[in-house]
PDB file of N, CA and C in Angstrom:
ATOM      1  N   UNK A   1     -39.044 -42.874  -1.445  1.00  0.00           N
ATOM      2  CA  UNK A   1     -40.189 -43.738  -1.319  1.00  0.00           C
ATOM      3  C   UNK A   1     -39.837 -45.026  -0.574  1.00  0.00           C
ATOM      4  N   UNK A   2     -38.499 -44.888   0.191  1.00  0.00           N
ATOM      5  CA  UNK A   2     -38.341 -46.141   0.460  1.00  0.00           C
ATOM      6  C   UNK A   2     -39.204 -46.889   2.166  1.00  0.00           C
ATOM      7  N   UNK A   3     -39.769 -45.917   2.512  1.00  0.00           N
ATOM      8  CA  UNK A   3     -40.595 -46.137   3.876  1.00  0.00           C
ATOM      9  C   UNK A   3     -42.095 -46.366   3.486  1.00  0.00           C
ATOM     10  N   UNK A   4     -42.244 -46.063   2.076  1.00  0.00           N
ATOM     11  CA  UNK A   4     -43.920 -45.727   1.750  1.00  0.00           C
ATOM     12  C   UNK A   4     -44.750 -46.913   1.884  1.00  0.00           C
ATOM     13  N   UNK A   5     -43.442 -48.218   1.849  1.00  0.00           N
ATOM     14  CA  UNK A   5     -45.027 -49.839   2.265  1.00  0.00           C
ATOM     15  C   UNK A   5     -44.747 -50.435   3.619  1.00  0.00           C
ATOM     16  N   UNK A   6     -43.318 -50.163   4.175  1.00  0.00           N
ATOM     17  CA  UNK A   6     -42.605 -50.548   5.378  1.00  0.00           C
ATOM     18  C   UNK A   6     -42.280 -49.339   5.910  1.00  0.00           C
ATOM     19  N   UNK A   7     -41.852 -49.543   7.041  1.00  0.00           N
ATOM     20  CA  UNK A   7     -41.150 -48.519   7.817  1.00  0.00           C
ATOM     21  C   UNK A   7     -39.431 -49.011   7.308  1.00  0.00           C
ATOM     22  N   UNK A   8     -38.815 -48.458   7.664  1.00  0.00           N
ATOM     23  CA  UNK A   8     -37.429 -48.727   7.442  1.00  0.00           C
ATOM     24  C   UNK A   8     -36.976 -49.543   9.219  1.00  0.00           C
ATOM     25  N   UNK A   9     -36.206 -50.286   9.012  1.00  0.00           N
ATOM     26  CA  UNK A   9     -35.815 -50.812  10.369  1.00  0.00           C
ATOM     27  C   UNK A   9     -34.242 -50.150  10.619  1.00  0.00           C
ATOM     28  N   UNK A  10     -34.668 -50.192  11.439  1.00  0.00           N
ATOM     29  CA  UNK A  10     -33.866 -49.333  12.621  1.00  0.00           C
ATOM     30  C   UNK A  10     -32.756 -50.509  13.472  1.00  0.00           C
ATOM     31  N   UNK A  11     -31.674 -49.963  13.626  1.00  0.00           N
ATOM     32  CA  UNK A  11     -30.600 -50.793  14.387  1.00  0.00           C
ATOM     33  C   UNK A  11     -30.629 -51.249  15.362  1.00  0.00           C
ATOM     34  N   UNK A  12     -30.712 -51.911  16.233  1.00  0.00           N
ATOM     35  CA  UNK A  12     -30.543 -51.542  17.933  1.00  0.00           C
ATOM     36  C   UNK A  12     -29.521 -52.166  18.660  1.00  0.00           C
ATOM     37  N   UNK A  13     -28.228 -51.785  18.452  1.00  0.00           N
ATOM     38  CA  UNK A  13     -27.258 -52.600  18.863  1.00  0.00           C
ATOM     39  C   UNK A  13     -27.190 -53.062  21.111  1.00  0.00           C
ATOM     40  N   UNK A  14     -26.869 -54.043  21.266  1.00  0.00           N
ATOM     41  CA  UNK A  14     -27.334 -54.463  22.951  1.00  0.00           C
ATOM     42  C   UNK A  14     -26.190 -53.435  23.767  1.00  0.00           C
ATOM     43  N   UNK A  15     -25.955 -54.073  25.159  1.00  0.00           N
ATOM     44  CA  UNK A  15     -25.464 -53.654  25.913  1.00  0.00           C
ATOM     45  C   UNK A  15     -23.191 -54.109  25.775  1.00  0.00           C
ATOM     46  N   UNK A  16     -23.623 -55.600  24.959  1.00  0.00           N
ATOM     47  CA  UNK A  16     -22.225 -56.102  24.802  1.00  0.00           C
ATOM     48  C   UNK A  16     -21.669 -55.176  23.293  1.00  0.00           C
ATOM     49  N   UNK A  17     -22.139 -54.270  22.775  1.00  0.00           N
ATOM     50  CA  UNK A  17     -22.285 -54.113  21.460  1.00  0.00           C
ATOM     51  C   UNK A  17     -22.084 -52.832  21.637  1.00  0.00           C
ATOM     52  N   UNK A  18     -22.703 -52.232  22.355  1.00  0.00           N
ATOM     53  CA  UNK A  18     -22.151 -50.503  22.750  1.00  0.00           C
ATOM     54  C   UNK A  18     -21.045 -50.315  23.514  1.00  0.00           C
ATOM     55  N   UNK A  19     -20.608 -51.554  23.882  1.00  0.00           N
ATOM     56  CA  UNK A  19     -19.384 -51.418  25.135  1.00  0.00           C
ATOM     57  C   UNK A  19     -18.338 -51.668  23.711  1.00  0.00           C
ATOM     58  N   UNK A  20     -18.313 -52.461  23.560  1.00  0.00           N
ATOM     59  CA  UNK A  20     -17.583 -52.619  21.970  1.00  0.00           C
ATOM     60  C   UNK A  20     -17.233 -51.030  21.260  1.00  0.00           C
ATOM     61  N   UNK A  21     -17.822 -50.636  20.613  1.00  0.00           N
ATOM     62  CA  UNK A  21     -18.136 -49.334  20.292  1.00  0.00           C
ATOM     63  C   UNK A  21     -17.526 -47.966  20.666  1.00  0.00           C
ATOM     64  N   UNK A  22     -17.239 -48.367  22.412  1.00  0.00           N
ATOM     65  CA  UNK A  22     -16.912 -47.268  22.916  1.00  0.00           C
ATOM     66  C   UNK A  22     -15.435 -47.180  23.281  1.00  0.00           C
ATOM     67  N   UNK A  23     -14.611 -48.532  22.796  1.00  0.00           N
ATOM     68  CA  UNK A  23     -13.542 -48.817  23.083  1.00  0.00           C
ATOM     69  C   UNK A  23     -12.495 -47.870  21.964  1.00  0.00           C
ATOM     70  N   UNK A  24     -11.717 -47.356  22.367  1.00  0.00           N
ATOM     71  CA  UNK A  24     -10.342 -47.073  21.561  1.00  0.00           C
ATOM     72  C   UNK A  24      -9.920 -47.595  20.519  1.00  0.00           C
ATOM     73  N   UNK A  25      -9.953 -47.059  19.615  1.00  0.00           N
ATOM     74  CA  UNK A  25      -9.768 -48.258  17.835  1.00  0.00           C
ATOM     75  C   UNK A  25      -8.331 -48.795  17.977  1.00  0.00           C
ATOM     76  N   UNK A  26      -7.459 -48.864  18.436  1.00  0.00           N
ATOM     77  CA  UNK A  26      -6.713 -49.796  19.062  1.00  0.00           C
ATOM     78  C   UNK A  26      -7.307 -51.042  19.614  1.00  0.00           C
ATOM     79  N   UNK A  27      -7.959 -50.769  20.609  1.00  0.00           N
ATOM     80  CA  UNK A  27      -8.252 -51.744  21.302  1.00  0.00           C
ATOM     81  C   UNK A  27      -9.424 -52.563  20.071  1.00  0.00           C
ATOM     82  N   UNK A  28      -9.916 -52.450  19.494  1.00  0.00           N
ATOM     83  CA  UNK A  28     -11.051 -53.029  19.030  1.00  0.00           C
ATOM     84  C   UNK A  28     -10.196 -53.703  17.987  1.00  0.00           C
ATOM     85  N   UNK A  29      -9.253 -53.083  17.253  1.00  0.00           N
ATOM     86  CA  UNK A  29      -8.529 -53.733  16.294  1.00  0.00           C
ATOM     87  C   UNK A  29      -7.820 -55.032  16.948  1.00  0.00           C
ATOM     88  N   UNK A  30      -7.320 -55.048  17.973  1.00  0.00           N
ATOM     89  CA  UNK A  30      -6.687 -56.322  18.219  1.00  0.00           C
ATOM     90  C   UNK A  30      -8.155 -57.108  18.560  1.00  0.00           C
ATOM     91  N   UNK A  31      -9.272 -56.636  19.702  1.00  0.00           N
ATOM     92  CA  UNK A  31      -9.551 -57.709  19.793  1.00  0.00           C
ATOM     93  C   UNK A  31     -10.478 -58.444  18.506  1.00  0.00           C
ATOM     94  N   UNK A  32     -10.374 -57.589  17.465  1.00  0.00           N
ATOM     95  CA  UNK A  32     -10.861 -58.066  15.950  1.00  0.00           C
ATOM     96  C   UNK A  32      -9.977 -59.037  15.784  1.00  0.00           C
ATOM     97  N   UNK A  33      -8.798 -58.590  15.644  1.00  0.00           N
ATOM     98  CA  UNK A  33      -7.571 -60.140  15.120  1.00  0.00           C
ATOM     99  C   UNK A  33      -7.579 -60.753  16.041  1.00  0.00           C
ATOM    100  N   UNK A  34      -7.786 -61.037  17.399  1.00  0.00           N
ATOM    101  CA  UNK A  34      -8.114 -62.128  17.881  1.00  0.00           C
ATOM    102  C   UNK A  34      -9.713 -62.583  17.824  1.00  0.00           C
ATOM    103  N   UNK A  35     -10.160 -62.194  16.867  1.00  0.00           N
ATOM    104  CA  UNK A  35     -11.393 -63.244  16.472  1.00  0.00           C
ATOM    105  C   UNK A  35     -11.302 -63.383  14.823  1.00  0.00           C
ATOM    106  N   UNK A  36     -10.526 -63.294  14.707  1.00  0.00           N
ATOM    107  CA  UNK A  36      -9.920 -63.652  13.328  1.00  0.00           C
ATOM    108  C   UNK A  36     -10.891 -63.105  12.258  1.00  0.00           C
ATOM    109  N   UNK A  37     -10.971 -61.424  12.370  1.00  0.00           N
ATOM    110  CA  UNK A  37     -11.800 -60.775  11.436  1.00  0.00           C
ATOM    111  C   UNK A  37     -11.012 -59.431  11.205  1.00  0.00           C
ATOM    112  N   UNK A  38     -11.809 -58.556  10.315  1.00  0.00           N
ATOM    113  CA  UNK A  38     -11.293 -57.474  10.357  1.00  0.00           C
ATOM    114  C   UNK A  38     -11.991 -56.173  11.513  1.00  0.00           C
ATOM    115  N   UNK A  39     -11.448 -55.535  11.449  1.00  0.00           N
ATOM    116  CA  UNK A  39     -12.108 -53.613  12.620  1.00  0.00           C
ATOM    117  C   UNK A  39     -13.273 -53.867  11.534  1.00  0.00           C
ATOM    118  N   UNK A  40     -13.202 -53.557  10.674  1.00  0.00           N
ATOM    119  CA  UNK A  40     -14.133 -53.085   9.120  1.00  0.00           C
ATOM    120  C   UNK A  40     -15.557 -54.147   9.882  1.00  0.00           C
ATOM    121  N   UNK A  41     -15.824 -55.448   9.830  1.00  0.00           N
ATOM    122  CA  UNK A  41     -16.537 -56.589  10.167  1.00  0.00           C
ATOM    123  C   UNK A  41     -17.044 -56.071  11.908  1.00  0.00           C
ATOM    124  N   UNK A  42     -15.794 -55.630  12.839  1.00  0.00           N
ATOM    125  CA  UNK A  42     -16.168 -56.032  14.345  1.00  0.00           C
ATOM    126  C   UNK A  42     -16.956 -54.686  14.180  1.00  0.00           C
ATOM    127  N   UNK A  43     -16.633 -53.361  14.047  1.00  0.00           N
ATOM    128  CA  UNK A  43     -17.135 -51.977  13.910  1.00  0.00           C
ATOM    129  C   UNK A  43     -18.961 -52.387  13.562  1.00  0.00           C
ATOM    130  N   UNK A  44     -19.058 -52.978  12.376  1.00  0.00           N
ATOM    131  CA  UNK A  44     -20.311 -53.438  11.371  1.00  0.00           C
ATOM    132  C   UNK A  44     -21.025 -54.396  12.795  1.00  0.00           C
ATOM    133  N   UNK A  45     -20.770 -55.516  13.566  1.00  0.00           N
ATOM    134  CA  UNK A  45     -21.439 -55.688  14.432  1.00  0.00           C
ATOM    135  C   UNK A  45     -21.537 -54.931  15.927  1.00  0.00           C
ATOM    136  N   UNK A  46     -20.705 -53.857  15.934  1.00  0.00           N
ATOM    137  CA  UNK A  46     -20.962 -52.859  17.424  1.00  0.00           C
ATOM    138  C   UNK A  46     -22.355 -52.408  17.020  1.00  0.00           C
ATOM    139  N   UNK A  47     -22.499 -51.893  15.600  1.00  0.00           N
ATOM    140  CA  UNK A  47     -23.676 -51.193  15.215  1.00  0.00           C
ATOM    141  C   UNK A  47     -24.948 -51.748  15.197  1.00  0.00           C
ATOM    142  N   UNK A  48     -24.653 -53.233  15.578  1.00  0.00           N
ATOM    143  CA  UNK A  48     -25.669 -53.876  14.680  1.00  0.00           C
ATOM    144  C   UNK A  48     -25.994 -54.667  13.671  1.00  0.00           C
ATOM    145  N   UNK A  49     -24.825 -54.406  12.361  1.00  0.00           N
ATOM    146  CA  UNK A  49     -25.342 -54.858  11.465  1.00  0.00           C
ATOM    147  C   UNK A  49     -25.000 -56.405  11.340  1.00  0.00           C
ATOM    148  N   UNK A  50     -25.824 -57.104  10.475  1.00  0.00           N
ATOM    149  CA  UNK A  50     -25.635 -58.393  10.304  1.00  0.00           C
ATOM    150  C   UNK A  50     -23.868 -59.335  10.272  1.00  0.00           C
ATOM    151  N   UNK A  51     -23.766 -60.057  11.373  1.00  0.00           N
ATOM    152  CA  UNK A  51     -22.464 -60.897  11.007  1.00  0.00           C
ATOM    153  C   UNK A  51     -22.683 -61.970  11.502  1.00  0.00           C
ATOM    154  N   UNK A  52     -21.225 -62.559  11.050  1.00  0.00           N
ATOM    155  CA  UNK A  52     -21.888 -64.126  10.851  1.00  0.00           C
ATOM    156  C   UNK A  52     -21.840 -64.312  12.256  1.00  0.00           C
ATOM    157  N   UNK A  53     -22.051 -65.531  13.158  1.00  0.00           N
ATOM    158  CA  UNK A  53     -22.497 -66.485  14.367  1.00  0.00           C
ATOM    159  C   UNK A  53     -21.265 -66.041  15.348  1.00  0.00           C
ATOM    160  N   UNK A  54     -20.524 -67.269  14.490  1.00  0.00           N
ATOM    161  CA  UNK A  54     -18.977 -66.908  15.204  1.00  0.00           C
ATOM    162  C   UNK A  54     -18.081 -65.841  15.736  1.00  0.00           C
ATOM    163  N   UNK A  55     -17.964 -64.842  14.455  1.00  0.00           N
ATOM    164  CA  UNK A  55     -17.482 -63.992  14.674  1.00  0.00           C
ATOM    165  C   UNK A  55     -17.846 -63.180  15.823  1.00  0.00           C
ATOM    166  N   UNK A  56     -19.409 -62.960  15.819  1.00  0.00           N
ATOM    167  CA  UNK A  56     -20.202 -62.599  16.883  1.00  0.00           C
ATOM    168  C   UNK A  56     -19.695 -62.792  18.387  1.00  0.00           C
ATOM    169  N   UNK A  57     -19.667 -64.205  18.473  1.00  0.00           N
ATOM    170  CA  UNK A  57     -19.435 -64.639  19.595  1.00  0.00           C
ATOM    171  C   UNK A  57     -18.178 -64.327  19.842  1.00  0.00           C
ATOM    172  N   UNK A  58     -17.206 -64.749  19.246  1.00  0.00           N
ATOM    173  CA  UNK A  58     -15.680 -64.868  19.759  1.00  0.00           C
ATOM    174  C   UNK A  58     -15.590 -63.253  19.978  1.00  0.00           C
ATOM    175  N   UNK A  59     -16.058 -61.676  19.375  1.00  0.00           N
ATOM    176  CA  UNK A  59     -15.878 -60.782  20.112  1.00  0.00           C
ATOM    177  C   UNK A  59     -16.401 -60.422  21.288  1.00  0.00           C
ATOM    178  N   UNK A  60     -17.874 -61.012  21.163  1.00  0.00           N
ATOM    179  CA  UNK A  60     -18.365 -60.673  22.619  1.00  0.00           C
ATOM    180  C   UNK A  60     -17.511 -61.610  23.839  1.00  0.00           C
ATOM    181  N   UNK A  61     -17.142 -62.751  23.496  1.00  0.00           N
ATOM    182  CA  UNK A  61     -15.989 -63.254  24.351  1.00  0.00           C
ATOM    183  C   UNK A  61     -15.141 -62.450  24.807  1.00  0.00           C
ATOM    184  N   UNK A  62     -14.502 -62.043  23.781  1.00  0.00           N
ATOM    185  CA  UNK A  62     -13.335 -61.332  24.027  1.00  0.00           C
ATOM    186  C   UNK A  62     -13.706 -59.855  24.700  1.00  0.00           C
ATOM    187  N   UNK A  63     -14.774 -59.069  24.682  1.00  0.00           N
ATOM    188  CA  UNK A  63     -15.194 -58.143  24.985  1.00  0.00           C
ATOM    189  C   UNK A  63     -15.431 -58.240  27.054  1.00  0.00           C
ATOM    190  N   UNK A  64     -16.024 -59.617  27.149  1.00  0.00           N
ATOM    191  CA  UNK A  64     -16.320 -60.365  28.402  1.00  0.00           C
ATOM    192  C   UNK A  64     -15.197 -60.595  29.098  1.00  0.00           C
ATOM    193  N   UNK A  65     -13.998 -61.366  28.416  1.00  0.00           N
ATOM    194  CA  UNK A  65     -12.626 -61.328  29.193  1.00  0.00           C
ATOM    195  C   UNK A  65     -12.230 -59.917  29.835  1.00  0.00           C
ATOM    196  N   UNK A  66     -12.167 -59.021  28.523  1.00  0.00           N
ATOM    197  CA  UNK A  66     -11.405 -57.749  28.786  1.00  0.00           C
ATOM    198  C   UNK A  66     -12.274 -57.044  30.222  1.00  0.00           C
ATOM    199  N   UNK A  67     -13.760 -57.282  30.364  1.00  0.00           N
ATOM    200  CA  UNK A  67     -14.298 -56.413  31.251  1.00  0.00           C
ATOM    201  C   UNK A  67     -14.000 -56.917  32.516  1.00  0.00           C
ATOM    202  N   UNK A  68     -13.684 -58.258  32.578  1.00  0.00           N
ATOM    203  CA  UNK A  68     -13.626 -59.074  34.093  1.00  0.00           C
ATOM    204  C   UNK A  68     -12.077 -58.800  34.402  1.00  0.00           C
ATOM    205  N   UNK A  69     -10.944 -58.164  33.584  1.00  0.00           N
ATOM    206  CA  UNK A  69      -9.553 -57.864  33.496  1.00  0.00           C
ATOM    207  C   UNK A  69      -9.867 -56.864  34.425  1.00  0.00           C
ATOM    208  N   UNK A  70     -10.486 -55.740  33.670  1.00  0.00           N
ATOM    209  CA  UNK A  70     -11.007 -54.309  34.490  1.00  0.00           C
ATOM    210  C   UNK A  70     -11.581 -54.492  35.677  1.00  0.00           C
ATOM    211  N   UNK A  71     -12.149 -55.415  36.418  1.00  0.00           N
ATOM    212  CA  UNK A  71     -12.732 -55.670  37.604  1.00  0.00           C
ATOM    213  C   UNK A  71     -12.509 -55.614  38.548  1.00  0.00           C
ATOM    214  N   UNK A  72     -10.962 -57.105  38.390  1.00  0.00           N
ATOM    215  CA  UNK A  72      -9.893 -57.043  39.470  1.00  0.00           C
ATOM    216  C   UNK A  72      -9.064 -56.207  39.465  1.00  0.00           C
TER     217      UNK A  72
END
């Protein structure tokens, strides 16, 4: 019954958030400890789910460095 007064909401993780996601759990684990969190936390925002501000940011940072690495 849990849709019967709401719909249930649905995830929609962005474009910085699926690139995340698709990385090698290696790779996601460090750039987790360099935002001073855990895989468990960075994994929980690839998907979507709620995290705090910071954390947020400092992976998509770090997600932004790594892609402009791949460039040159």
């Amino acid at each position: 019954m849990r849709g019967f007064l709401a719909p249930a909401k649905r995830q929609s993780p962005n474009e910085v958030q699926k690139a995340f996601g698709a990385l090698a759990r290696g790779r996601r684990s460090k750039m987790a400890k360099a935002a001073q969190t855990t895989l468990l936390k960075a994994d929980q925002w690839a998907r979507g789910d709620q995290t705090p501000k910071p954390i947020a940011d400092a992976l998509a940072k770090g997600l932004a460095a790594l892609q402009s690495k791949k460039k040159k």
